[in-house]
PDB file of N, CA and C in Angstrom:
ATOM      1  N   UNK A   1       0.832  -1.178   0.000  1.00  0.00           N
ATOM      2  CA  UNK A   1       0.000   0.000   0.000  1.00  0.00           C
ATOM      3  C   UNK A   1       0.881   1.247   0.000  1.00  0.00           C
ATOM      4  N   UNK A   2       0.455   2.254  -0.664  1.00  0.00           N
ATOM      5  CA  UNK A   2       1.024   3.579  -0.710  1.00  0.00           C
ATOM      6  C   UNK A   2       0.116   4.611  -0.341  1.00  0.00           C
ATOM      7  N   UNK A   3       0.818   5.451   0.151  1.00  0.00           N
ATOM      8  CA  UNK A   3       0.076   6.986   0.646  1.00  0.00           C
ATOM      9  C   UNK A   3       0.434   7.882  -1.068  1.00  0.00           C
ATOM     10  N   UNK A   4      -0.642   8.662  -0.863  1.00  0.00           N
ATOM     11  CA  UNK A   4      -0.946   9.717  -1.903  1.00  0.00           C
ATOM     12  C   UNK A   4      -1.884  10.571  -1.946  1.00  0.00           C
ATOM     13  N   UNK A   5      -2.276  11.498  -2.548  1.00  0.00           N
ATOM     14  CA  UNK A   5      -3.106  12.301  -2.721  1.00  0.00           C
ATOM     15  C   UNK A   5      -3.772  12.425  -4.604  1.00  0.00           C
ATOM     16  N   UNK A   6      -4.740  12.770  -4.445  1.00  0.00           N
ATOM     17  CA  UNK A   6      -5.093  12.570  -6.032  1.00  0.00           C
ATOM     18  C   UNK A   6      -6.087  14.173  -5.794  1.00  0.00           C
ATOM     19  N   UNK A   7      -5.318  14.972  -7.035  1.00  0.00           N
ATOM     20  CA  UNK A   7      -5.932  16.238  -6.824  1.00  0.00           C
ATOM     21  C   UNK A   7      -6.965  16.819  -8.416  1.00  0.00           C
ATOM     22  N   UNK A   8      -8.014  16.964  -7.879  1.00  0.00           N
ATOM     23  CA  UNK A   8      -8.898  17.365  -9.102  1.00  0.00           C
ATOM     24  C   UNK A   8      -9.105  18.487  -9.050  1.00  0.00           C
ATOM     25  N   UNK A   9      -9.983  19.569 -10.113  1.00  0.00           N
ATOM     26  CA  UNK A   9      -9.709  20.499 -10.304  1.00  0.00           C
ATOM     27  C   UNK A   9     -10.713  21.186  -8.960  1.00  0.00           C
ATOM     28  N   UNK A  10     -11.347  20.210  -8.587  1.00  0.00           N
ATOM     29  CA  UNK A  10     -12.455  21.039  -7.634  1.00  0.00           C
ATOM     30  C   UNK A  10     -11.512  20.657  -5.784  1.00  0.00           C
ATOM     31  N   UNK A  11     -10.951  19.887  -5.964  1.00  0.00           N
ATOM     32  CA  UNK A  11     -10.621  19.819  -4.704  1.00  0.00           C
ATOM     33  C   UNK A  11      -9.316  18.376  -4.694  1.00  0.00           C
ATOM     34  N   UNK A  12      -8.396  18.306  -3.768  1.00  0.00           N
ATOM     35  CA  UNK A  12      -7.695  17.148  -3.149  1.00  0.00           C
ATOM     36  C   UNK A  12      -8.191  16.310  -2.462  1.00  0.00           C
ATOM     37  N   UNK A  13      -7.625  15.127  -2.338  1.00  0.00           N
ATOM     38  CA  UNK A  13      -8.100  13.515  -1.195  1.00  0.00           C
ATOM     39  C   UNK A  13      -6.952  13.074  -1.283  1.00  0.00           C
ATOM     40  N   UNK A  14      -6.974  12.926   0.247  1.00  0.00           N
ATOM     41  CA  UNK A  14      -5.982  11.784   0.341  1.00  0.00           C
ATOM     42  C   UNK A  14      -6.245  10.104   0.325  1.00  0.00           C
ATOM     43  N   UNK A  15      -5.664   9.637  -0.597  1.00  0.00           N
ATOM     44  CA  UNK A  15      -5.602   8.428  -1.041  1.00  0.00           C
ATOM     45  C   UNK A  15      -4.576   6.977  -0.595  1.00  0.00           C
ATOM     46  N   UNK A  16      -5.253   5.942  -1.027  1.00  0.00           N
ATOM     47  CA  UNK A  16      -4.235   4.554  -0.281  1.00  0.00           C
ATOM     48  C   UNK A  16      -4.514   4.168  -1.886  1.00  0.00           C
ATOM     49  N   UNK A  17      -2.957   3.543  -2.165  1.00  0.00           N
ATOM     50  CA  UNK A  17      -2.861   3.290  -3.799  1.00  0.00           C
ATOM     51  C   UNK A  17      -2.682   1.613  -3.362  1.00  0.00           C
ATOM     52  N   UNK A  18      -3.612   0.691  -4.012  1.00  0.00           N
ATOM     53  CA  UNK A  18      -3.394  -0.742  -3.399  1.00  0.00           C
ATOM     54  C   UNK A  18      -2.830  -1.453  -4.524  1.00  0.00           C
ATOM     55  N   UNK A  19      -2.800  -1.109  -5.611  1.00  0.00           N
ATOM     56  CA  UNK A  19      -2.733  -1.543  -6.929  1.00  0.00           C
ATOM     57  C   UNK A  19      -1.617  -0.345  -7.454  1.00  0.00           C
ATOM     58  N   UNK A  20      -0.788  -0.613  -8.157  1.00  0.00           N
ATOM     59  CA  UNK A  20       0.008   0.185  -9.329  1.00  0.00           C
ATOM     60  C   UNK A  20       0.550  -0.824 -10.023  1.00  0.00           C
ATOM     61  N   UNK A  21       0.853  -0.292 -11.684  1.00  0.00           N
ATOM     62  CA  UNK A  21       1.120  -0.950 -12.608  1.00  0.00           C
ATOM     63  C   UNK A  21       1.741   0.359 -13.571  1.00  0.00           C
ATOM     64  N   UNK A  22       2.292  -0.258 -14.801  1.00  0.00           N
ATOM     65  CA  UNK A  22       2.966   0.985 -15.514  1.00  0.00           C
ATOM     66  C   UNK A  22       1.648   1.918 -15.766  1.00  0.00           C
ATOM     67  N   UNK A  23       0.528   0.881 -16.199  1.00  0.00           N
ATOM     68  CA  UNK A  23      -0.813   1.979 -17.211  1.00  0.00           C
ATOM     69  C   UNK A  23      -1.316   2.259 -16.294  1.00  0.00           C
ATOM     70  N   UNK A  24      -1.859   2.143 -14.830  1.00  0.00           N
ATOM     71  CA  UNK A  24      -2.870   2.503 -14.048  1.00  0.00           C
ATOM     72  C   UNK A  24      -2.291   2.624 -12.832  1.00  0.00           C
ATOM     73  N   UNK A  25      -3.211   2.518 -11.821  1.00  0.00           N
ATOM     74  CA  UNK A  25      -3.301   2.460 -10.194  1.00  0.00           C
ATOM     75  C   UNK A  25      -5.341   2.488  -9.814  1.00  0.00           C
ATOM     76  N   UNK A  26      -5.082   1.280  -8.582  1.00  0.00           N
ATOM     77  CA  UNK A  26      -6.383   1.507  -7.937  1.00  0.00           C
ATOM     78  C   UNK A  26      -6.404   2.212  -6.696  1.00  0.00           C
ATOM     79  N   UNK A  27      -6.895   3.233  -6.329  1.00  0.00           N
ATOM     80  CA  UNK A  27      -6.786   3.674  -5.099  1.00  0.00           C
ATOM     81  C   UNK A  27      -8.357   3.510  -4.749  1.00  0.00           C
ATOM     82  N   UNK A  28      -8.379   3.535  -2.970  1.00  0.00           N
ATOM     83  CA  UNK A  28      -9.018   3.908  -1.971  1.00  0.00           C
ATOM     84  C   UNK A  28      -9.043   5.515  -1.361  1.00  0.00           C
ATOM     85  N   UNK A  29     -10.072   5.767  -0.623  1.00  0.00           N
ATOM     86  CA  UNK A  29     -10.204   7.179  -0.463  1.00  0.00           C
ATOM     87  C   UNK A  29     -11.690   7.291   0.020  1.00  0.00           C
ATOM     88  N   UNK A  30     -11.960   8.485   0.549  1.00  0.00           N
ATOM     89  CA  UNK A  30     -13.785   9.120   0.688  1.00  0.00           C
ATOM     90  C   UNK A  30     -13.745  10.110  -0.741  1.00  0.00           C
ATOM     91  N   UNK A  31     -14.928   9.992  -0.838  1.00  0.00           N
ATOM     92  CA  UNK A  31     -15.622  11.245  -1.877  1.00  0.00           C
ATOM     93  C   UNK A  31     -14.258  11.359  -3.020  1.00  0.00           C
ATOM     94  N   UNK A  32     -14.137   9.970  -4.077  1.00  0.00           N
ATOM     95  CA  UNK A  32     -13.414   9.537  -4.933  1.00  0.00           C
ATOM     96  C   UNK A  32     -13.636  10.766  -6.041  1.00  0.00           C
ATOM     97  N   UNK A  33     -13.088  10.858  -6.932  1.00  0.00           N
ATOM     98  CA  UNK A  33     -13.886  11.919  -8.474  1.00  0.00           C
ATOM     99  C   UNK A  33     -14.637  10.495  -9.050  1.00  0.00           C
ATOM    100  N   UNK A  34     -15.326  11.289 -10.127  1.00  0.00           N
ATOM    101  CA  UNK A  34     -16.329  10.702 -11.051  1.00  0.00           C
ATOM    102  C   UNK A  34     -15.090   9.632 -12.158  1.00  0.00           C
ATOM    103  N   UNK A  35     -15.725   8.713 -12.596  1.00  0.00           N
ATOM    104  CA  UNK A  35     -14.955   8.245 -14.075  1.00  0.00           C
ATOM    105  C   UNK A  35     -15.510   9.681 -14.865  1.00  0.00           C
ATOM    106  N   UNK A  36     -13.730   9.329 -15.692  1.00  0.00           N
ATOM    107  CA  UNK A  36     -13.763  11.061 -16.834  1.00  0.00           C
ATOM    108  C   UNK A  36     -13.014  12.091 -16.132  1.00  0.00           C
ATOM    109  N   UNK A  37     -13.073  12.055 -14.897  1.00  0.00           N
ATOM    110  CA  UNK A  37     -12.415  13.417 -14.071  1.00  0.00           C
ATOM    111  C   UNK A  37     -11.314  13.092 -14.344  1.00  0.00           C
ATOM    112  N   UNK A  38      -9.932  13.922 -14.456  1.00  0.00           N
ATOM    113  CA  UNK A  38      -8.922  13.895 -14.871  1.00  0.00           C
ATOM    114  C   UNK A  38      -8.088  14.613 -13.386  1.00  0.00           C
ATOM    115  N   UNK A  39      -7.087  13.277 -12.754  1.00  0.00           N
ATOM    116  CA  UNK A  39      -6.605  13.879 -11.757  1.00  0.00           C
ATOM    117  C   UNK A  39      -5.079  13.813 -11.472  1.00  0.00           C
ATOM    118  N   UNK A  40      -4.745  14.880 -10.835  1.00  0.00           N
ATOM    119  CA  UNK A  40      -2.821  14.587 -10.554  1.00  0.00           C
ATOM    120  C   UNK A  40      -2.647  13.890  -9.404  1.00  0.00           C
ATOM    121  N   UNK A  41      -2.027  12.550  -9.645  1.00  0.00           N
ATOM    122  CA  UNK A  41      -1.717  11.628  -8.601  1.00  0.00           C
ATOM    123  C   UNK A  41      -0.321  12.184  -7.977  1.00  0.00           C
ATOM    124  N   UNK A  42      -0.076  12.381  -6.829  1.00  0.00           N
ATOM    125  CA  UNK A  42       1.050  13.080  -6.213  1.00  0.00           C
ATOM    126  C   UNK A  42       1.196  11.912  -5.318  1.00  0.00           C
ATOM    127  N   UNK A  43       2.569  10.548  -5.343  1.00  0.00           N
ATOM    128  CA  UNK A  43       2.367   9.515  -4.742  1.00  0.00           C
ATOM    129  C   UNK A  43       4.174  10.310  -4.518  1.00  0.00           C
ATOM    130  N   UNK A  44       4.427  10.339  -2.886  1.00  0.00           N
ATOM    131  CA  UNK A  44       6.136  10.232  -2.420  1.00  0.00           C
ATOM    132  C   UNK A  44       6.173  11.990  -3.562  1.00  0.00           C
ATOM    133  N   UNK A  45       7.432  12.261  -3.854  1.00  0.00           N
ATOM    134  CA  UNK A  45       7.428  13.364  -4.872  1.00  0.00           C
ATOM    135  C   UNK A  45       7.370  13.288  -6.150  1.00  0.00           C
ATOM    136  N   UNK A  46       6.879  12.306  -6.760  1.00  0.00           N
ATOM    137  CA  UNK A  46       6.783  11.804  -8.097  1.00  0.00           C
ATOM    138  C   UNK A  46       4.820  12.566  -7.950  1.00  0.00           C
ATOM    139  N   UNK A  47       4.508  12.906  -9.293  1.00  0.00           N
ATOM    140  CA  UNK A  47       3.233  13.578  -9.763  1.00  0.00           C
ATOM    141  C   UNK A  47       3.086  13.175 -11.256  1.00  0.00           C
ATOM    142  N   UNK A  48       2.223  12.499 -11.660  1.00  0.00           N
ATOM    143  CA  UNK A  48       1.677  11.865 -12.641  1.00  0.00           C
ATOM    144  C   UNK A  48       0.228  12.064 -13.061  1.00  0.00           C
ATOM    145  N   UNK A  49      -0.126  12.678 -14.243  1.00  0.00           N
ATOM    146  CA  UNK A  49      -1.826  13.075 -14.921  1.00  0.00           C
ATOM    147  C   UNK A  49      -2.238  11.613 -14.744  1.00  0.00           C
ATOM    148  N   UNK A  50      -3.828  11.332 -14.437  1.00  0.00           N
ATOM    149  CA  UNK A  50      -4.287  10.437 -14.780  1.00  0.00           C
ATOM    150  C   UNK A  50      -5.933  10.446 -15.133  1.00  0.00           C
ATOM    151  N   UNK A  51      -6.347   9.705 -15.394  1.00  0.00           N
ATOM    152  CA  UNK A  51      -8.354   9.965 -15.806  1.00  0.00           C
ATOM    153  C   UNK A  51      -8.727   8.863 -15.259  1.00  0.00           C
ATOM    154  N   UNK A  52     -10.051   9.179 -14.009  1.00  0.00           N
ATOM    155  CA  UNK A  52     -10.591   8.006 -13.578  1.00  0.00           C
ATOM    156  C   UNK A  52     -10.909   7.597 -14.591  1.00  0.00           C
ATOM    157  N   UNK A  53     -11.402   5.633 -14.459  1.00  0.00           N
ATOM    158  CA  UNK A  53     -11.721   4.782 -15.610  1.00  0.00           C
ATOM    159  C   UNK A  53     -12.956   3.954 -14.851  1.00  0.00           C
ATOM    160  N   UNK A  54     -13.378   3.737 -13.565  1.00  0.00           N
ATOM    161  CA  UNK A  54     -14.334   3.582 -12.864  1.00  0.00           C
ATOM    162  C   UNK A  54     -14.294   4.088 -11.292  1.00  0.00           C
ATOM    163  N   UNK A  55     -15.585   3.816 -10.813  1.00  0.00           N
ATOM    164  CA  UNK A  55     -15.340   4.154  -9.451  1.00  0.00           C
ATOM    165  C   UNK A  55     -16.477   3.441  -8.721  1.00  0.00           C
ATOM    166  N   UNK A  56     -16.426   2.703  -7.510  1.00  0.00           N
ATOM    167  CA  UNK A  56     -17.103   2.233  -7.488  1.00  0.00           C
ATOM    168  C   UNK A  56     -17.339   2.307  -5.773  1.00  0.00           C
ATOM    169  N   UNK A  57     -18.116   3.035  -4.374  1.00  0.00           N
ATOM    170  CA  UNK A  57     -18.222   2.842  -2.973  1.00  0.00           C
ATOM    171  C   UNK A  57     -16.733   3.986  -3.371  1.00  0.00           C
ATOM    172  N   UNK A  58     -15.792   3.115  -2.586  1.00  0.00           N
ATOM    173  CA  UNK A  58     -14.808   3.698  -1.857  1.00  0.00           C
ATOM    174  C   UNK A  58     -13.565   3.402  -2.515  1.00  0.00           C
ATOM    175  N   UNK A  59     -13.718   3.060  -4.164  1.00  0.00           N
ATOM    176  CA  UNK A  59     -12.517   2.345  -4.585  1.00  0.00           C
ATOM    177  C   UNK A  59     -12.732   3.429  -6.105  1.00  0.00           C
ATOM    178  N   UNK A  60     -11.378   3.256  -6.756  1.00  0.00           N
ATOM    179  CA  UNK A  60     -11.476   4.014  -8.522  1.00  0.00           C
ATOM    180  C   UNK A  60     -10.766   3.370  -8.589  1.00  0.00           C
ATOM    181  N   UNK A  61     -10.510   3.280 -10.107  1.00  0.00           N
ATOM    182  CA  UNK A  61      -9.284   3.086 -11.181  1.00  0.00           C
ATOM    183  C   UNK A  61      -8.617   3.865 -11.768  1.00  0.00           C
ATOM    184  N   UNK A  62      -7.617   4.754 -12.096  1.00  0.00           N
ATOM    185  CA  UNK A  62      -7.354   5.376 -13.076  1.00  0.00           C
ATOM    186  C   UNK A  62      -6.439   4.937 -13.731  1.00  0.00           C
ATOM    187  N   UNK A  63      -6.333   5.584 -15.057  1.00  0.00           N
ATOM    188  CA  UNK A  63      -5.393   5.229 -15.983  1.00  0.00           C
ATOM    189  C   UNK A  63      -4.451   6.301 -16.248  1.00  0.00           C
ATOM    190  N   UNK A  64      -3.036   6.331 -16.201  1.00  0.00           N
ATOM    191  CA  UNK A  64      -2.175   7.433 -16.752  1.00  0.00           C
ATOM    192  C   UNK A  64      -2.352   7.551 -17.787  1.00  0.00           C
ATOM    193  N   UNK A  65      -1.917   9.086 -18.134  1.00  0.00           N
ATOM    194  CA  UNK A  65      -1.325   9.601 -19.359  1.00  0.00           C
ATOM    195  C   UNK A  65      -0.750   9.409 -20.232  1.00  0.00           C
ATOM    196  N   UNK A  66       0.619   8.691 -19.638  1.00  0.00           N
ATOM    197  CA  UNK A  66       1.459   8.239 -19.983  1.00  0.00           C
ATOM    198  C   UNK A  66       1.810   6.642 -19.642  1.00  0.00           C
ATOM    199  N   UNK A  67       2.571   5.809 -19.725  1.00  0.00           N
ATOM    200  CA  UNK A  67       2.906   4.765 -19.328  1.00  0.00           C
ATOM    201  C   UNK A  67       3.933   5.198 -18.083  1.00  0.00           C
ATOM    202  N   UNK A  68       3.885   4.612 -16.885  1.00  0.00           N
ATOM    203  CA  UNK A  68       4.896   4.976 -16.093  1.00  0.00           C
ATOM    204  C   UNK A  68       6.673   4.093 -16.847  1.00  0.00           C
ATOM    205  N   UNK A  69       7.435   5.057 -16.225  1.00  0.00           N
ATOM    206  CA  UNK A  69       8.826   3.653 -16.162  1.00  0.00           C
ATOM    207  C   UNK A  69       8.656   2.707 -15.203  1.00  0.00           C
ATOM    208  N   UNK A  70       9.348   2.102 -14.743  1.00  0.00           N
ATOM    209  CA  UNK A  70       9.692   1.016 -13.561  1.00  0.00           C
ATOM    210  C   UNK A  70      10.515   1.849 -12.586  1.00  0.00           C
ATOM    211  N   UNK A  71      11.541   2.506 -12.919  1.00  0.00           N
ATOM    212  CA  UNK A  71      12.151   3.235 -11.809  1.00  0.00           C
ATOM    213  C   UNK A  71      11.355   4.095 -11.267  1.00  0.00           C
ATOM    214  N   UNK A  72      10.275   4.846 -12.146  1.00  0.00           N
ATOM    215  CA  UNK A  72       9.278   5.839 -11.344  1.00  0.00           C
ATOM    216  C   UNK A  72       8.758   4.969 -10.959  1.00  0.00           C
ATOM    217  N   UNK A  73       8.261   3.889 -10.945  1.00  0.00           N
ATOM    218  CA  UNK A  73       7.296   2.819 -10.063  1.00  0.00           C
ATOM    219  C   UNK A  73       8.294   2.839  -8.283  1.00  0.00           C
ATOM    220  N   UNK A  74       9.337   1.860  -8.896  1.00  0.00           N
ATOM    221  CA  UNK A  74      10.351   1.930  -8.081  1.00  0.00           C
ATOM    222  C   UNK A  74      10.169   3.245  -6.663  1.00  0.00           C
ATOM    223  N   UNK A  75      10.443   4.064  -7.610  1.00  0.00           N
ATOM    224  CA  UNK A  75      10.768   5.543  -7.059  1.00  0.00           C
ATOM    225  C   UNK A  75       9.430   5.797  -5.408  1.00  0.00           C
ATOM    226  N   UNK A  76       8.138   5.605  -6.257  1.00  0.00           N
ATOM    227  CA  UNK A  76       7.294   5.564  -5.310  1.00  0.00           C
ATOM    228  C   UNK A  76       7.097   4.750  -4.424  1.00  0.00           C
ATOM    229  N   UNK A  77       7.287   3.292  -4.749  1.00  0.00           N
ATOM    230  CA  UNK A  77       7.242   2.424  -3.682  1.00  0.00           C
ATOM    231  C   UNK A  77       8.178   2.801  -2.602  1.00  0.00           C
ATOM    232  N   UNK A  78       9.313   3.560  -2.875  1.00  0.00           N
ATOM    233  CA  UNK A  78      10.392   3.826  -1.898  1.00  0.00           C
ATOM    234  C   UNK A  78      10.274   5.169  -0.806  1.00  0.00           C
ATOM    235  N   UNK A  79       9.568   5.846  -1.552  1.00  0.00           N
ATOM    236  CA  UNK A  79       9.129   7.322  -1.168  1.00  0.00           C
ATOM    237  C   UNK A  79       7.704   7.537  -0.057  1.00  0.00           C
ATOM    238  N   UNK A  80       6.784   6.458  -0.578  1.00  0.00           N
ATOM    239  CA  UNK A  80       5.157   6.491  -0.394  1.00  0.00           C
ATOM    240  C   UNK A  80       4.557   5.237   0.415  1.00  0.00           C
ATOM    241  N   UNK A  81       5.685   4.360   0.455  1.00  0.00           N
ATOM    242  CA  UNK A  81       5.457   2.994   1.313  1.00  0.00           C
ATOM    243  C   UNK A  81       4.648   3.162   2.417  1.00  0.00           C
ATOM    244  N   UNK A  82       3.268   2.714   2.784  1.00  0.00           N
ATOM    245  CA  UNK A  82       2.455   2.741   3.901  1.00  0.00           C
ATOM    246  C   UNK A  82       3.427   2.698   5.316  1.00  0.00           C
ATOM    247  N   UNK A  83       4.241   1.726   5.885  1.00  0.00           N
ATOM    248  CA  UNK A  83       5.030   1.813   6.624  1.00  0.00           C
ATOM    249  C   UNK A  83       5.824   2.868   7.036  1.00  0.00           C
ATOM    250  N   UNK A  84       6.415   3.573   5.972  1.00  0.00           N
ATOM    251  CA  UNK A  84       7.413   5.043   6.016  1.00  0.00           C
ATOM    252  C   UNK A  84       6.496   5.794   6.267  1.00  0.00           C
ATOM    253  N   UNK A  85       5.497   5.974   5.301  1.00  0.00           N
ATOM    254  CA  UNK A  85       4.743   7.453   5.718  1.00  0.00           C
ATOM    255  C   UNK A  85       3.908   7.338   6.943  1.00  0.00           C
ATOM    256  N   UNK A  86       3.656   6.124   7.916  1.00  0.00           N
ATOM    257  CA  UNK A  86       2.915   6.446   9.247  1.00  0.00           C
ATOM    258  C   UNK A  86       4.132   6.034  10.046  1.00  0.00           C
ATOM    259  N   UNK A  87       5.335   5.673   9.962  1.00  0.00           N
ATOM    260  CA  UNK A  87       6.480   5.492  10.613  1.00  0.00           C
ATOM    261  C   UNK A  87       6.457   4.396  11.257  1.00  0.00           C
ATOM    262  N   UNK A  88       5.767   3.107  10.725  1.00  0.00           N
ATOM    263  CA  UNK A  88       5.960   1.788  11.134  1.00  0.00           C
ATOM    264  C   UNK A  88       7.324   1.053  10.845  1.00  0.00           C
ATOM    265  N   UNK A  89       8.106   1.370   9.730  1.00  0.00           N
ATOM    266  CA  UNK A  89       9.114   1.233   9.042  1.00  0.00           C
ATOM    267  C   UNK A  89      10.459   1.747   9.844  1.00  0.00           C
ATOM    268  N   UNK A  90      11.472   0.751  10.598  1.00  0.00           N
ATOM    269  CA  UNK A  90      12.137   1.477  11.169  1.00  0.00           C
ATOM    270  C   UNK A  90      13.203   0.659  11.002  1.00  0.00           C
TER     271      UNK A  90
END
């Protein structure tokens, strides 16, 4: 799991990313955006465009912009790790 935030044009949430892959990510969250909303995933200091693709209760999908690399994958798992960011990780 990763910490993040996913920011739309009307407002920010903070988000739990349970899923990442190069094309997507599934996150968790309250009061998700709509599928179609187009949002900046800010996971660790890495920031990536993406467009919800469903949403469903308390869960979305989105899809990037772009294809991620692996080292930006990398990058976040290292930065955004559930453990580091509540300081379980020691």
């Amino acid at each position: 799991m990763l910490a993040g935030s996913a920011l739309a044009v009307t407002r920010s949430r903070s988000v739990i990313i349970s899923d990442l892959s190069l094309e997507g990510a599934g996150i968790g969250g309250r009061d998700l955006p709509a599928p179609g909303d187009d949002v900046l995933m800010v996971v660790g200091s890495v920031d990536e465009m993406a467009r919800v693709v469903w949403r469903a209760a308390d869960k979305c999908g989105v899809s990037f912009d772009k294809p991620l690399e692996e080292k930006v994958i990398a990058q976040m798992k290292r930065e955004a790790g559930w453990a580091s960011v509540t300081g379980w990780a020691r």
